[in-house]
Protein backbone atom coordinates (compact mmCIF):
# COMPACT_ATOMS: atom_id res chain seq x y z
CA UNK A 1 -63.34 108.32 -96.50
CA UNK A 2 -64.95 111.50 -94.95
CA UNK A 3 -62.48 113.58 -96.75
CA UNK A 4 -63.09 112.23 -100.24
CA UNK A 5 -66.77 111.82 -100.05
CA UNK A 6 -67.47 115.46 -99.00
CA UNK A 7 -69.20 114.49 -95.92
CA UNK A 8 -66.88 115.72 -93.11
CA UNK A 9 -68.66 115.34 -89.72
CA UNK A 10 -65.80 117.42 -87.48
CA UNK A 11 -64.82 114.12 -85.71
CA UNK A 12 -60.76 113.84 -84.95
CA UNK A 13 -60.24 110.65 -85.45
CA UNK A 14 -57.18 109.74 -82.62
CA UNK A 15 -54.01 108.65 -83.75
CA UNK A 16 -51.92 106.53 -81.49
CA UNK A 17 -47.84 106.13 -80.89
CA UNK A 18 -47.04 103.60 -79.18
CA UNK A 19 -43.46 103.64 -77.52
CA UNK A 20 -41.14 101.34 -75.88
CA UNK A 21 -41.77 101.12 -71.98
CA UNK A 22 -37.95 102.13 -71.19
CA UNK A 23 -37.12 104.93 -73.50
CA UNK A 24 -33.55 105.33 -72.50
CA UNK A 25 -32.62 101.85 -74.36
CA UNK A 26 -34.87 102.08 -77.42
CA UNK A 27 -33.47 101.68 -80.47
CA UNK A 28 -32.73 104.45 -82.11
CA UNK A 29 -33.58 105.77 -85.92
CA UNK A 30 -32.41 108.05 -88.59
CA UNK A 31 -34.76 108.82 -91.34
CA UNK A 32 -32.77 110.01 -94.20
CA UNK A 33 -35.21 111.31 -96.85
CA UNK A 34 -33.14 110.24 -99.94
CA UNK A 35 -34.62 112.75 -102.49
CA UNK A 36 -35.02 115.75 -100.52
CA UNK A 37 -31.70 115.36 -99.28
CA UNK A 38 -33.41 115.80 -95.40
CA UNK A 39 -32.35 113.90 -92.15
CA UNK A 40 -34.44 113.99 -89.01
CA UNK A 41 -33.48 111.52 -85.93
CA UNK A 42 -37.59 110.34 -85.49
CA UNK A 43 -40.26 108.23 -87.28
CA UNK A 44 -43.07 110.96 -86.48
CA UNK A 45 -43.63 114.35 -87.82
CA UNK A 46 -45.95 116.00 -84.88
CA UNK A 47 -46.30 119.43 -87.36
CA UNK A 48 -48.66 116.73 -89.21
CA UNK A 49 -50.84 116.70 -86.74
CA UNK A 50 -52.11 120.60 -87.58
CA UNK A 51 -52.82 119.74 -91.20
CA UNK A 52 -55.56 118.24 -92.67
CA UNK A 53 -53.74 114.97 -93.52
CA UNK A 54 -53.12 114.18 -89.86
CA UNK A 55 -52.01 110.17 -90.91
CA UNK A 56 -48.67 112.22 -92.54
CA UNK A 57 -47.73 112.27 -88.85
CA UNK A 58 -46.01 108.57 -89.52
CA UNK A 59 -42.35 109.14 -91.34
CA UNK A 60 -43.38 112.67 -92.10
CA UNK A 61 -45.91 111.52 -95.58
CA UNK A 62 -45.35 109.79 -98.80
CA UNK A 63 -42.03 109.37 -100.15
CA UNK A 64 -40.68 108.28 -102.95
CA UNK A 65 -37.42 106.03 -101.32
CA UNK A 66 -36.47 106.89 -97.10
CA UNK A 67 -33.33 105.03 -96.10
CA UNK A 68 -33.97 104.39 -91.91
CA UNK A 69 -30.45 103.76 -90.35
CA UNK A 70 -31.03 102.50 -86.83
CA UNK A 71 -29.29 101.25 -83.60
CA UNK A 72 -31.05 97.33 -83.89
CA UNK A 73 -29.36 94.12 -82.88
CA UNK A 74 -28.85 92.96 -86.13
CA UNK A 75 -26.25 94.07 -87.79
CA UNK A 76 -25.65 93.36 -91.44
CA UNK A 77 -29.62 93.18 -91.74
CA UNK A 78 -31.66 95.50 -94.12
CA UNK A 79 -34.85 95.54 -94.94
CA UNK A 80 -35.94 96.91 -98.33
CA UNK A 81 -39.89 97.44 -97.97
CA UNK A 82 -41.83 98.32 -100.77
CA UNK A 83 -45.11 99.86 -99.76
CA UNK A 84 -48.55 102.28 -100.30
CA UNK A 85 -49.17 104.77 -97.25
CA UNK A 86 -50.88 102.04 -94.91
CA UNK A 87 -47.47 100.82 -94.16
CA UNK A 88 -46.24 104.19 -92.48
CA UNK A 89 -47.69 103.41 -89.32
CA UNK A 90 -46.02 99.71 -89.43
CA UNK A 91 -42.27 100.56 -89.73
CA UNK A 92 -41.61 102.12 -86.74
CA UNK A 93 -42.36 98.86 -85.28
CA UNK A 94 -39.86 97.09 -87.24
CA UNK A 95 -36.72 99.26 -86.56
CA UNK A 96 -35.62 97.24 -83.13
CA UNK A 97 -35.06 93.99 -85.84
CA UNK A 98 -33.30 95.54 -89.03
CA UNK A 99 -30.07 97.62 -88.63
CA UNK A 100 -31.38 99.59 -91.92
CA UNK A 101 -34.52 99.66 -93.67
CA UNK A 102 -35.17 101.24 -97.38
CA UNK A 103 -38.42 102.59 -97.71
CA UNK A 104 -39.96 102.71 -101.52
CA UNK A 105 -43.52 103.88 -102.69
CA UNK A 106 -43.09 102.54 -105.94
CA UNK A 107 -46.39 105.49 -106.61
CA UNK A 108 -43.62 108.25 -106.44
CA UNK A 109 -40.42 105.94 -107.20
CA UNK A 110 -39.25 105.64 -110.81
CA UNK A 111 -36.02 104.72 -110.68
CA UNK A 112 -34.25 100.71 -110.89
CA UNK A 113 -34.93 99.04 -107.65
CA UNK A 114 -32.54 96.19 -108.21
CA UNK A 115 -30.06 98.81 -108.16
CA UNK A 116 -31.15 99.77 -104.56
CA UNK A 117 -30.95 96.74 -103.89
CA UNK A 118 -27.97 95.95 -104.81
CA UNK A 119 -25.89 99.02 -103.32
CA UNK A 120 -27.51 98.83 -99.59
CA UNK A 121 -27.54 94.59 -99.45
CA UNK A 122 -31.12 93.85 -98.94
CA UNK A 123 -31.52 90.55 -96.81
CA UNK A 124 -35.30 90.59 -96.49
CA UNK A 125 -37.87 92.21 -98.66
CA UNK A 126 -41.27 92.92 -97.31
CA UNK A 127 -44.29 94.05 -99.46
CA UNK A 128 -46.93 96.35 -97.35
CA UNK A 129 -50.03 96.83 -99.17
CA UNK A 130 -53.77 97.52 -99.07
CA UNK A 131 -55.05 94.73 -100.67
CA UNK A 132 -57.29 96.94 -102.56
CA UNK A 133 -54.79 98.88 -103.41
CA UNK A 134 -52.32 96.33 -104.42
CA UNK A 135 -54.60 94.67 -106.88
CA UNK A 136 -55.70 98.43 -108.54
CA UNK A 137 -52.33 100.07 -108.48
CA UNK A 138 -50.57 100.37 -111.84
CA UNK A 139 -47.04 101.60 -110.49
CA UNK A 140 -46.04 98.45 -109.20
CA UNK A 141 -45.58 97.01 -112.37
CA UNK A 142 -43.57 99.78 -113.07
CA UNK A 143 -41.34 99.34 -110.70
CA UNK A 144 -41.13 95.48 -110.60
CA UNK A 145 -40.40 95.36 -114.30
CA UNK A 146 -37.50 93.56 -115.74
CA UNK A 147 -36.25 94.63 -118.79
C-alpha cells in the first residue's frame, strides 16, 4: 500500500521462509515455468529480494501457468490451483502433499483450462484468492467460461 499511495516511509518490511526442520528429507520441487520455457529446482527467487517488488521472492513473480513437479508421498495426486499473487507464499507449503501442482493466474492465463486439466489429471482444485480481489477481478470469468 506504501508503494501505490506514494507515501514510502523506507521501512523493509521482513519476509519470512520457513523450512522443514530436517532439510536432508524435504521434499523436493521443480518449478517448470511453462511459458518461458525455464526450470529452476526452488520455490524462491532470492535475486527478488534486491528489487523493489521484494514479495516476487515466492515462485520467482506472477505467472501465467507454473507446473511444480515434486518428490511428495502421493503419487498420482495433482493439484491444479488457480490463484492472484497472495497465493505465492502458500504453495510452497503444499508441495510435501501433491506429487504435482499446476499453477494458473487466470490475470496472465488465456488459454482453455479444462484442457490443462485434462492432460496433467487434476485430482483436487484449489482456488487462492484475495477476497477483494476475487469479487473485483474480471479475468476469472474469462478463464472459467464454458463455451
Amino acid at each position: 500500500l506504501a508503494s501505490t499511495s506514494g507515501y514510502e516511509t523506507g521501512y523493509d518490511e521482513p519476509i519470512y521462509i520457513y523450512a522443514p526442520d530436517n532439510l536432508k528429507n524435504a521434499t523436493e520441487a521443480v518449478v517448470n515455468n511453462v511459458n518461458e520455457k525455464k526450470k529452476t529446482a526452488t520455490l524462491y527467487d532470492t535475486s527478488k529480494l534486491k528489487g523493489k517488488d521484494k514479495y516476487a521472492l515466492f515462485l520467482g513473480g506472477n505467472y501465467p501457468i507454473l507446473d511444480i513437479k515434486t518428490t511428495g508421498y502421493n503419487p498420482g495426486k495433482t493439484l491444479f490451483v488457480i490463484k492472484d499473487s497472495y497465493a505465492n507464499s502458500l504453495i510452497p507449503f503444499l508441495i510435501p502433499y501433491y506429487r504435482e501442482i499446476v499453477v494458473v493466474d487466470p490475470r496472465y492465463y488465456y488459454d482453455d483450462i479444462e484442457k490443462v486439466m485434462k492432460k496433467d489429471n487434476i485430482t483436487s482444485v484449489l482456488f487462492l484468492y484475495n477476497g477483494n480481489t476475487f469479487v473485483k477481478d474480471n479475468s476469472i470469468s474469462g478463464v472459467l467460461r464454458n463455451d
